[in-house]
N, C-alpha and C. Protein backbone atom coordinates (compact mmCIF):
# COMPACT_ATOMS: atom_id res chain seq x y z
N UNK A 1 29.41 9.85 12.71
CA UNK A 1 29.24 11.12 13.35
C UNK A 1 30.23 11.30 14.51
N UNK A 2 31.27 10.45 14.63
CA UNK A 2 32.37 10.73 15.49
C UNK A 2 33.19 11.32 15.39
N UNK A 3 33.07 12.14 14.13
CA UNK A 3 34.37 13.06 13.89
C UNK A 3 33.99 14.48 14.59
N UNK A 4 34.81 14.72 15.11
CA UNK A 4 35.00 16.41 15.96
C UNK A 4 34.91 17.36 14.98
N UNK A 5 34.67 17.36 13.64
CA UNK A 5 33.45 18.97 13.25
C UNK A 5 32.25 18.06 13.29
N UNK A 6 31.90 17.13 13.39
CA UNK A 6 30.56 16.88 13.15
C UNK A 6 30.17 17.05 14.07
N UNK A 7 30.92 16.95 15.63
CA UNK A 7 30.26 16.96 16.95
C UNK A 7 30.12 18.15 17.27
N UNK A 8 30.89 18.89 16.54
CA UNK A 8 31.11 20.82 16.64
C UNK A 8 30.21 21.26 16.43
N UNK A 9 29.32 21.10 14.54
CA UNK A 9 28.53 21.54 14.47
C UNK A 9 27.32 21.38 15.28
N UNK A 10 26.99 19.93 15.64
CA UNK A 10 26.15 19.58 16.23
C UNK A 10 26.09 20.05 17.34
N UNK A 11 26.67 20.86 18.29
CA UNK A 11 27.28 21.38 19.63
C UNK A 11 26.52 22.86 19.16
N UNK A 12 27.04 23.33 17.93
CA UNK A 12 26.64 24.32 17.51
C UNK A 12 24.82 24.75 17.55
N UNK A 13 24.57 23.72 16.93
CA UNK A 13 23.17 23.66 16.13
C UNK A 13 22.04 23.79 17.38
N UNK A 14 23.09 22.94 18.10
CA UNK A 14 21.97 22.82 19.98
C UNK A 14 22.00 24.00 20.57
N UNK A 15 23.25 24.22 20.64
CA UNK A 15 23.24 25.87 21.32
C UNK A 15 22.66 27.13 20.29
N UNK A 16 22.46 27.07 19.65
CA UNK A 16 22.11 28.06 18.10
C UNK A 16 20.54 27.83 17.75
N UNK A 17 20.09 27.09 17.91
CA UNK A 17 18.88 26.00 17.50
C UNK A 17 17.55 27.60 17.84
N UNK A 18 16.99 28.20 17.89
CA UNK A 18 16.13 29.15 18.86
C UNK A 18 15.13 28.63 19.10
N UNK A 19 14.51 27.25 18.42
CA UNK A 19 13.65 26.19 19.25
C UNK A 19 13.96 25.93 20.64
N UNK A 20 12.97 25.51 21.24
CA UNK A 20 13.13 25.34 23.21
C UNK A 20 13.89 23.28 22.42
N UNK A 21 15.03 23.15 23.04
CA UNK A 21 14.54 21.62 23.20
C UNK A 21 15.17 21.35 24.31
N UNK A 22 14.63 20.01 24.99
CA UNK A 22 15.06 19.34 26.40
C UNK A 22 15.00 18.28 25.95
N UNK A 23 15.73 17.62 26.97
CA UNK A 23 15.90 15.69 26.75
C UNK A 23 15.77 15.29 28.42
N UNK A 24 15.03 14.72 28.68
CA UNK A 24 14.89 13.72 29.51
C UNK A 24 14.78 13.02 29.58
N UNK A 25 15.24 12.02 30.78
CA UNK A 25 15.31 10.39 31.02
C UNK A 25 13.94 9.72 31.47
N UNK A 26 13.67 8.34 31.38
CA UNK A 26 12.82 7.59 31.45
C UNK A 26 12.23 7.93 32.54
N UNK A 27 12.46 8.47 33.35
CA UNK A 27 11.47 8.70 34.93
C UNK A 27 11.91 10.51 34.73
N UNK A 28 11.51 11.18 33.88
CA UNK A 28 11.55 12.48 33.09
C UNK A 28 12.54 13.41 34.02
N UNK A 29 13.77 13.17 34.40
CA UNK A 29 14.52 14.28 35.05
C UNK A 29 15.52 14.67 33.67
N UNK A 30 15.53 15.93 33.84
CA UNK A 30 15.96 16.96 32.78
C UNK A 30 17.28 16.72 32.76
N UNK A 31 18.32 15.85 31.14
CA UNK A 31 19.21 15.43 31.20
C UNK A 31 20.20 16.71 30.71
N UNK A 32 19.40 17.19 29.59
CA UNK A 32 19.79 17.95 28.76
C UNK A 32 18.62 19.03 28.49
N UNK A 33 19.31 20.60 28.29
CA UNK A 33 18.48 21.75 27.93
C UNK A 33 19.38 22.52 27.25
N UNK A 34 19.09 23.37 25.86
CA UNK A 34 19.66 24.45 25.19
C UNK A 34 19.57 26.07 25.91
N UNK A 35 19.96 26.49 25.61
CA UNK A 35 19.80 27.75 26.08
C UNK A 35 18.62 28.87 25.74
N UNK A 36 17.92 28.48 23.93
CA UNK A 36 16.78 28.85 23.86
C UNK A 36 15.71 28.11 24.96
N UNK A 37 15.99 26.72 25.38
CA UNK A 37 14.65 26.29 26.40
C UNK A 37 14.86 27.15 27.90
N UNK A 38 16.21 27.64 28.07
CA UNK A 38 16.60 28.06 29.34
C UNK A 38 15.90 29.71 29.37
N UNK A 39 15.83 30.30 27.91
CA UNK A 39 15.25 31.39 27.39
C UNK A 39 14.28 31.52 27.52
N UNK A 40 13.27 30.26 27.08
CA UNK A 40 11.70 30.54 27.00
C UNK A 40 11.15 30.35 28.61
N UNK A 41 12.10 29.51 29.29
CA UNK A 41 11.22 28.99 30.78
C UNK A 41 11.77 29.72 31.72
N UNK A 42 13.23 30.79 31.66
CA UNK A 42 13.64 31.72 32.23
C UNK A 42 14.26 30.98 33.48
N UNK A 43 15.27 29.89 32.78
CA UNK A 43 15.72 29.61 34.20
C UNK A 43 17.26 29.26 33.74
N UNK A 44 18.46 28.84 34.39
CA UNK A 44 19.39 28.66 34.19
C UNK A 44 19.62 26.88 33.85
N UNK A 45 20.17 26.61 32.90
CA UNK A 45 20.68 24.88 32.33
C UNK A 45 20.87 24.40 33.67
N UNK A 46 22.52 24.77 34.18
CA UNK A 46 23.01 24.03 34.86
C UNK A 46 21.75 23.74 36.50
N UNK A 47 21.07 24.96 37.16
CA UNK A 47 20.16 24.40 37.93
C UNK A 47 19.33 23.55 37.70
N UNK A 48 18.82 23.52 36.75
CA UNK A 48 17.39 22.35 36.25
C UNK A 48 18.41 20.75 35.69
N UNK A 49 19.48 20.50 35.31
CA UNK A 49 19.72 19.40 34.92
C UNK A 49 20.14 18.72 36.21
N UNK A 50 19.11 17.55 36.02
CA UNK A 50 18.94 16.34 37.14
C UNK A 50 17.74 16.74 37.73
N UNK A 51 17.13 17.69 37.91
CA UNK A 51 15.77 17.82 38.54
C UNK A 51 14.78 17.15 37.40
N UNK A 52 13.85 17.09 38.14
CA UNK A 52 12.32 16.50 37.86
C UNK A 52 11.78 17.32 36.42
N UNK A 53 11.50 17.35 35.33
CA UNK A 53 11.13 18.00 34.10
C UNK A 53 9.65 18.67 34.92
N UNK A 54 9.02 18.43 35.87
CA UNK A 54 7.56 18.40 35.98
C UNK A 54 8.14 20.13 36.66
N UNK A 55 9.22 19.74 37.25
CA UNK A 55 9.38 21.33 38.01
C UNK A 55 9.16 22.50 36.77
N UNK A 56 9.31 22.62 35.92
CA UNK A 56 9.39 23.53 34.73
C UNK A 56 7.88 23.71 34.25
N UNK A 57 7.85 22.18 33.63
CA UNK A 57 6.53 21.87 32.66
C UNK A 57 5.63 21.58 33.58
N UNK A 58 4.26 22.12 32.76
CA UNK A 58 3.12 22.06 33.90
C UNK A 58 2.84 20.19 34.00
N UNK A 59 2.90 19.71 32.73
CA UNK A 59 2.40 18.14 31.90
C UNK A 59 3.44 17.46 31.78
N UNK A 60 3.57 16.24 32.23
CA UNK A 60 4.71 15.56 31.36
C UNK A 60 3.53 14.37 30.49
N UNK A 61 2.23 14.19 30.84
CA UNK A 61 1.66 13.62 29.47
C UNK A 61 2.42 13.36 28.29
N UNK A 62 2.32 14.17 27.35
CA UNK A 62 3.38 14.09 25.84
C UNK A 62 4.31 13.19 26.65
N UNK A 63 5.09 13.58 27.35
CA UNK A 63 6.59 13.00 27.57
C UNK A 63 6.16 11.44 27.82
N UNK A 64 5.11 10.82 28.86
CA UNK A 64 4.69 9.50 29.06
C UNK A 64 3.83 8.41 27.74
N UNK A 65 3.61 9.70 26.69
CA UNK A 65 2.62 8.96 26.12
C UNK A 65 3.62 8.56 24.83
N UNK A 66 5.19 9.42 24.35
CA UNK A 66 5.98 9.26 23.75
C UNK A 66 6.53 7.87 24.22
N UNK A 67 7.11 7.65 25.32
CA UNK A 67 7.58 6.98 25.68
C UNK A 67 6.75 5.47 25.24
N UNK A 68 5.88 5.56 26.24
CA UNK A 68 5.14 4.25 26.28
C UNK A 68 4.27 3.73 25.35
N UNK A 69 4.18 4.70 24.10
CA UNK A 69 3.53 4.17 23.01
C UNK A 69 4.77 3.95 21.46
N UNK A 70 6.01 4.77 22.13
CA UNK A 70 7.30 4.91 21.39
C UNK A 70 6.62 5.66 19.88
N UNK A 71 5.70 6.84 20.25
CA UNK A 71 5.22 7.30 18.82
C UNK A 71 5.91 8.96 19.53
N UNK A 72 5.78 9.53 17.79
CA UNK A 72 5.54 11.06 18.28
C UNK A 72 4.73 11.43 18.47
N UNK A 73 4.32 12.66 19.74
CA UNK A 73 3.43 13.61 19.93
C UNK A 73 3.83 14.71 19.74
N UNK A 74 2.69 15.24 18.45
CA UNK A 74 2.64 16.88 18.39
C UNK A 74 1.63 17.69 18.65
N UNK A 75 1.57 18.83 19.46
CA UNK A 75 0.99 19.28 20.45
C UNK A 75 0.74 20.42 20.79
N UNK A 76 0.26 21.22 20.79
CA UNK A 76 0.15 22.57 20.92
C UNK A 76 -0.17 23.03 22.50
N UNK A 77 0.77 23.65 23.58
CA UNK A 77 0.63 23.96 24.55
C UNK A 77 0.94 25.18 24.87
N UNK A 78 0.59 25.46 26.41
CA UNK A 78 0.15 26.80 26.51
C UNK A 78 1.12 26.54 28.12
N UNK A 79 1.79 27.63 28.28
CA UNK A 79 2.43 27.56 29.92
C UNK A 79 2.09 28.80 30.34
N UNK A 80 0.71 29.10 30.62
CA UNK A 80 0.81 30.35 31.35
C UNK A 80 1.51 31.49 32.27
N UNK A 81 2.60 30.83 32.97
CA UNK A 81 3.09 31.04 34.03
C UNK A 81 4.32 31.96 33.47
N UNK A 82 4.49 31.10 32.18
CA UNK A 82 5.89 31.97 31.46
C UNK A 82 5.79 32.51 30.09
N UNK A 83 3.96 33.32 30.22
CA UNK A 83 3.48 33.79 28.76
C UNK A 83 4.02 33.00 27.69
N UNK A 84 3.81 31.77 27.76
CA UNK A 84 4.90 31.17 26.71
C UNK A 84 3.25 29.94 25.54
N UNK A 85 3.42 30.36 24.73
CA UNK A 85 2.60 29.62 24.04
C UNK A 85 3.42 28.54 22.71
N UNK A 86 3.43 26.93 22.98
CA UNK A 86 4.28 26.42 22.01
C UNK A 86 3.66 25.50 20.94
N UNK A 87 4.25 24.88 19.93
CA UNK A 87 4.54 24.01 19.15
C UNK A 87 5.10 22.53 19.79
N UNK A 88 4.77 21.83 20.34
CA UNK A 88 5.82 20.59 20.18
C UNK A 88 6.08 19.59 20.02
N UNK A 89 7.33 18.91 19.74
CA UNK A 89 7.35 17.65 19.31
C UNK A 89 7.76 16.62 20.26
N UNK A 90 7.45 16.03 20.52
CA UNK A 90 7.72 14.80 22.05
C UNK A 90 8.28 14.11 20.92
N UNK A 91 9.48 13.48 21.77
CA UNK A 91 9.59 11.68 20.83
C UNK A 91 10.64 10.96 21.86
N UNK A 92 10.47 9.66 21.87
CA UNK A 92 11.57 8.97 22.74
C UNK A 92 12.48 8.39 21.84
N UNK A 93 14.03 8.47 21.99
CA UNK A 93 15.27 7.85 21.32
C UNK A 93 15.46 6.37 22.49
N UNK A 94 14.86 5.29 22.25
CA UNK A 94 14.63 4.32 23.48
C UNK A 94 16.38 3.84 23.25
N UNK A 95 17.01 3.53 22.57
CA UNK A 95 18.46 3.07 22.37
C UNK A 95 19.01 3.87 23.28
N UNK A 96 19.02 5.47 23.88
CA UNK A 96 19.31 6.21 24.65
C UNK A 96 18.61 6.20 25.78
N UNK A 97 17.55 5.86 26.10
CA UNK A 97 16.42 6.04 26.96
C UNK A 97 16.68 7.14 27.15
N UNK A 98 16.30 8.11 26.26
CA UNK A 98 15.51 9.41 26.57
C UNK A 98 14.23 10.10 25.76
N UNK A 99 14.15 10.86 26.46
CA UNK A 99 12.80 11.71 25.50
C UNK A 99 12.81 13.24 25.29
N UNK A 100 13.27 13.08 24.29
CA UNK A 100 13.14 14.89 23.93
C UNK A 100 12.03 15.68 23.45
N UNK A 101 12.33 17.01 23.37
CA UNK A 101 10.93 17.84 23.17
C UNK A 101 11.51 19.24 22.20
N UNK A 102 11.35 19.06 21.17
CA UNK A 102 11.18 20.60 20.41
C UNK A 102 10.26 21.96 20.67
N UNK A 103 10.13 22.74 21.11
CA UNK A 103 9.40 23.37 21.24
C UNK A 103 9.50 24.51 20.15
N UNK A 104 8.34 25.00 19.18
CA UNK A 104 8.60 26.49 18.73
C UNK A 104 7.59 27.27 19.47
N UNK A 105 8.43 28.38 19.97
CA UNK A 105 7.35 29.55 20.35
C UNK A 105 6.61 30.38 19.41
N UNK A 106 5.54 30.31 19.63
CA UNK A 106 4.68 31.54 19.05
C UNK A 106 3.67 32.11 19.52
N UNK A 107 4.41 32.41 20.83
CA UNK A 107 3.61 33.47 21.81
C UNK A 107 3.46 35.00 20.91
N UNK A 108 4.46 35.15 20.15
CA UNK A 108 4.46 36.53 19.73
C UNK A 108 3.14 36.91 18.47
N UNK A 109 3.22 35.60 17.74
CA UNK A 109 2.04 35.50 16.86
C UNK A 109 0.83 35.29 17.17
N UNK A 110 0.57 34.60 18.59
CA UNK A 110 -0.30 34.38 19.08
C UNK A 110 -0.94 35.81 20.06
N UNK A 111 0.00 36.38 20.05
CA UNK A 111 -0.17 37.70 20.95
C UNK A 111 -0.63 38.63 19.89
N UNK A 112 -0.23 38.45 19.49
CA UNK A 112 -0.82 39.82 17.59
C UNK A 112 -2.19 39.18 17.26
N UNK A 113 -2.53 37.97 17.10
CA UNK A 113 -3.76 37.74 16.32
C UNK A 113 -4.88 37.80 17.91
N UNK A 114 -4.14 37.59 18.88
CA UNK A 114 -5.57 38.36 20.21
C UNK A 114 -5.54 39.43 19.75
N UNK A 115 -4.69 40.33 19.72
CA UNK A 115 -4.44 41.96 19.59
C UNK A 115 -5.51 42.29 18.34
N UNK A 116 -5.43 41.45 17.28
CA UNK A 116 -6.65 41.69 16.48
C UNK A 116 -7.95 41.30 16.42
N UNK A 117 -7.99 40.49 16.82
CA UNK A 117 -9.26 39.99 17.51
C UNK A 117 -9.85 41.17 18.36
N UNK A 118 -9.07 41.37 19.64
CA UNK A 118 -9.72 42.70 20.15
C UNK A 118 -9.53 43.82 19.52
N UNK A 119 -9.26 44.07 18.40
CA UNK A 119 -9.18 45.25 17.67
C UNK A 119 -10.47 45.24 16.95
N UNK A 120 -10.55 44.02 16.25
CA UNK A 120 -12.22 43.75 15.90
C UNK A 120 -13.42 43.79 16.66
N UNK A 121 -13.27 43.08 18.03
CA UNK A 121 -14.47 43.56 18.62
C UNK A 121 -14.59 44.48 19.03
N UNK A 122 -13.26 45.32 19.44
CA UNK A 122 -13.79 47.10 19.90
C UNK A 122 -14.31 47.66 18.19
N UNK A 123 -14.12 47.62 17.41
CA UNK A 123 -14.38 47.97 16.22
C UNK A 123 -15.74 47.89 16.47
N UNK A 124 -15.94 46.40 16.05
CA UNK A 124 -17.70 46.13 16.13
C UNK A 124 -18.56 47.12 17.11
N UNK A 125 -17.99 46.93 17.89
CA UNK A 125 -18.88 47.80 19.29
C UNK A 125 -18.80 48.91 19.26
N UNK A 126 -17.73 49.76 18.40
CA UNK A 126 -17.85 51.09 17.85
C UNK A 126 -18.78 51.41 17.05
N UNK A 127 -18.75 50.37 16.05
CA UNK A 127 -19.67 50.89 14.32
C UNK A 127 -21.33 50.49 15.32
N UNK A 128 -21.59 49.29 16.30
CA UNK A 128 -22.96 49.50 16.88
C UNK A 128 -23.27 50.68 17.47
N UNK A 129 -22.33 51.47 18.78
CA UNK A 129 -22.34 52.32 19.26
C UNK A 129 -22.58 53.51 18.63
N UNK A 130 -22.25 54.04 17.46
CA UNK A 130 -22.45 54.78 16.35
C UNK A 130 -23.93 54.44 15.51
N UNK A 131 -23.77 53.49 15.21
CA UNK A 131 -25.47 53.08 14.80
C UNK A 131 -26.72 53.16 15.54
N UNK A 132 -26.31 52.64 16.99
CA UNK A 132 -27.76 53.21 17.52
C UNK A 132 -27.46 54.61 18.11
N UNK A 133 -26.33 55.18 18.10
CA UNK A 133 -26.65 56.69 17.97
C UNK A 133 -27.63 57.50 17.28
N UNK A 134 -27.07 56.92 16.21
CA UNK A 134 -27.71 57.65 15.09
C UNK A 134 -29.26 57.40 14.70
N UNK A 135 -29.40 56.09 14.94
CA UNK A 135 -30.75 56.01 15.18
C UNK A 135 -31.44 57.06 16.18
N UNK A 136 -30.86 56.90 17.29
CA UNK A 136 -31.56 58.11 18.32
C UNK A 136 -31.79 59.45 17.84
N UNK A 137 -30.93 59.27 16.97
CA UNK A 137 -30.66 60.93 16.34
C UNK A 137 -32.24 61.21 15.59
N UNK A 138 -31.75 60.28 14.76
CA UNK A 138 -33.00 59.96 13.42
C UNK A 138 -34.43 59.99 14.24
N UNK A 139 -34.50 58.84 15.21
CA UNK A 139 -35.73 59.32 15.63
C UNK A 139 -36.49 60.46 16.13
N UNK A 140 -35.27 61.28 16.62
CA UNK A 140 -35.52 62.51 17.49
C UNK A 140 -36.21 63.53 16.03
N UNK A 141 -34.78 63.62 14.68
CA UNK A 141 -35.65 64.41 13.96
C UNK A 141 -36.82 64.01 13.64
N UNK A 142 -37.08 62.89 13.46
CA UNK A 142 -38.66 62.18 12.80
C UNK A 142 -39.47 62.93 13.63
N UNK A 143 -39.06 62.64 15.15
CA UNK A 143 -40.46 63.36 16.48
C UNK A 143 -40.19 64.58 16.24
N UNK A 144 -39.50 65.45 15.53
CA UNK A 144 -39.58 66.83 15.63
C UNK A 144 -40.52 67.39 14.48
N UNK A 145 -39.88 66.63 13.43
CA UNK A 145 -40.50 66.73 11.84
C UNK A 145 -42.19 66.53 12.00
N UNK A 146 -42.16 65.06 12.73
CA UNK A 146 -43.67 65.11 12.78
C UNK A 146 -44.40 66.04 13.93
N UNK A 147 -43.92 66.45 14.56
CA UNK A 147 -44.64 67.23 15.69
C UNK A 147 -45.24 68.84 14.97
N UNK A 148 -43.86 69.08 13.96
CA UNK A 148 -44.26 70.67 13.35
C UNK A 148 -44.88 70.04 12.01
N UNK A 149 -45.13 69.23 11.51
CA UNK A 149 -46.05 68.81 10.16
C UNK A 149 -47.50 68.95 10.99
N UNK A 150 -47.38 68.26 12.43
CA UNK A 150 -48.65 68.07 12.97
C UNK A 150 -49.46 69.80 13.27
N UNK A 151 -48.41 70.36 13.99
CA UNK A 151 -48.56 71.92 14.20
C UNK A 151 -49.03 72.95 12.66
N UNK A 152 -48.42 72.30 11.64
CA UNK A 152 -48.53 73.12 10.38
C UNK A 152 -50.10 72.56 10.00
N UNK A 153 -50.17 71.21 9.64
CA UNK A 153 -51.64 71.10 9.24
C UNK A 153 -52.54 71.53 10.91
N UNK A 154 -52.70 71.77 11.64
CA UNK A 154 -53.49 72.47 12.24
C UNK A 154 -53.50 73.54 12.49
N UNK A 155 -52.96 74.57 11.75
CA UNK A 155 -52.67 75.87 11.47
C UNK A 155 -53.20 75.88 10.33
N UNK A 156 -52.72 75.28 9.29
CA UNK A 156 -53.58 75.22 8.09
C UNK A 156 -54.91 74.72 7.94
N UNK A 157 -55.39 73.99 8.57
CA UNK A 157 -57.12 73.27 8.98
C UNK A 157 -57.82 74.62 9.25
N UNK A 158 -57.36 75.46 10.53
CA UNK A 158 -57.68 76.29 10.61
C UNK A 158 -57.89 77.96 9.68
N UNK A 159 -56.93 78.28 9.16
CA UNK A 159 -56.82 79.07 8.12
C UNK A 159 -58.03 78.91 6.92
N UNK A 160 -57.55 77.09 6.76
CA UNK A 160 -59.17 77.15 5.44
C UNK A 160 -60.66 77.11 6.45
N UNK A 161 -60.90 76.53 7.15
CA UNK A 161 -61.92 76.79 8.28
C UNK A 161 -62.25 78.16 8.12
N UNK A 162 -61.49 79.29 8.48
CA UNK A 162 -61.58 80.71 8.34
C UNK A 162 -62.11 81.37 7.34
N UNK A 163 -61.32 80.47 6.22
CA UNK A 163 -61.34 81.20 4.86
C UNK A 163 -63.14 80.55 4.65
N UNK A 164 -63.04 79.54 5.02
CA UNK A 164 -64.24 78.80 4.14
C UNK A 164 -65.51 79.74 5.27
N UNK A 165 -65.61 79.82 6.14
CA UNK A 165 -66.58 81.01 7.20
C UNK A 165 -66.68 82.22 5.87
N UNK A 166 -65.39 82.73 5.68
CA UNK A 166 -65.65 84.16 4.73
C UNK A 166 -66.79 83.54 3.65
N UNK A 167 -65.87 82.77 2.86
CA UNK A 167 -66.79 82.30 1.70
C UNK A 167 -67.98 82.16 1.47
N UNK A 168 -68.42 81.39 2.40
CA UNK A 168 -69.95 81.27 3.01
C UNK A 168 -70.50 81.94 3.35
């Protein structure tokens, strides 16, 4: 991999990549960042490389537990701070002593399926809101229906009462 297109593309692929990834060193200061990670955390490469990874990321967990168990961690995190909801992959390259991190965002998918979620429960709370309407409704005609059934047979009680006086 020492040949200069291979390092090209690979130059390419990092800067091109629209995954977040970072590489940090064994005591986690930020060696390396792409420009999608500079995208998702809204900060500039060249300020954050050599600072502390913790300044960015809320956790460096994943990053300690890669390291010191030399496994991958995949992980699903949440950075509130920068609406950013991810995917990621921790892993340490120990021959390099570093530890990198893939991140995919899917704040945007994650933002659509709340969006439906609350689309469903205002729904729900519509079709109830509508139902015990209508119940109210219903009951009201029932109390009306029965109030003039009640009024009609005692109009009619009376009438045969009357009639039955003639008869007699």
């Amino acid at each position: 991999m020492s040949d200069p297109h291979s390092n090209h593309l690979w130059q390419l692929l990092w800067d091109y990549d629209p995954n977040g990834l970072i590489v940090v060193d064994a005591n986690f200061y930020v060696k390396l960042v792409n420009p999608a990670f500079c995208t998702m955390f809204q900060v500039n490469g060249d300020d954050i490389i050599g600072q502390p990874a913790s300044t960015i990321l809320d956790s460096m967990d994943d990053f300690q537990q890669a390291w010191d168990k030399d496994m991958v961690v995949r992980q699903t995190r949440e950075y509130p701070s920068y609406n950013l909801f991810v995917k990621q992959v921790v892993f340490s390259i120990e021959e390099e002593g570093v530890i990198a991190c893939i991140m995919v965002d899917f704040s945007h998918e994650l933002s659509q399926r709340r969006e439906l979620q609350k689309l469903k429960r205002d729904t729900i709370r519509k079709v109830n809101e509508v139902v015990d309407h209508q119940m109210k409704v219903v009951q009201e005609i029932a109390g009306l229906l029965g109030e003039t059934t009640a009024e009609t047979k005692v109009s009619l009680l009376k009438i045969i009462q009357m009639l039955e006086k003639e008869v007699l």
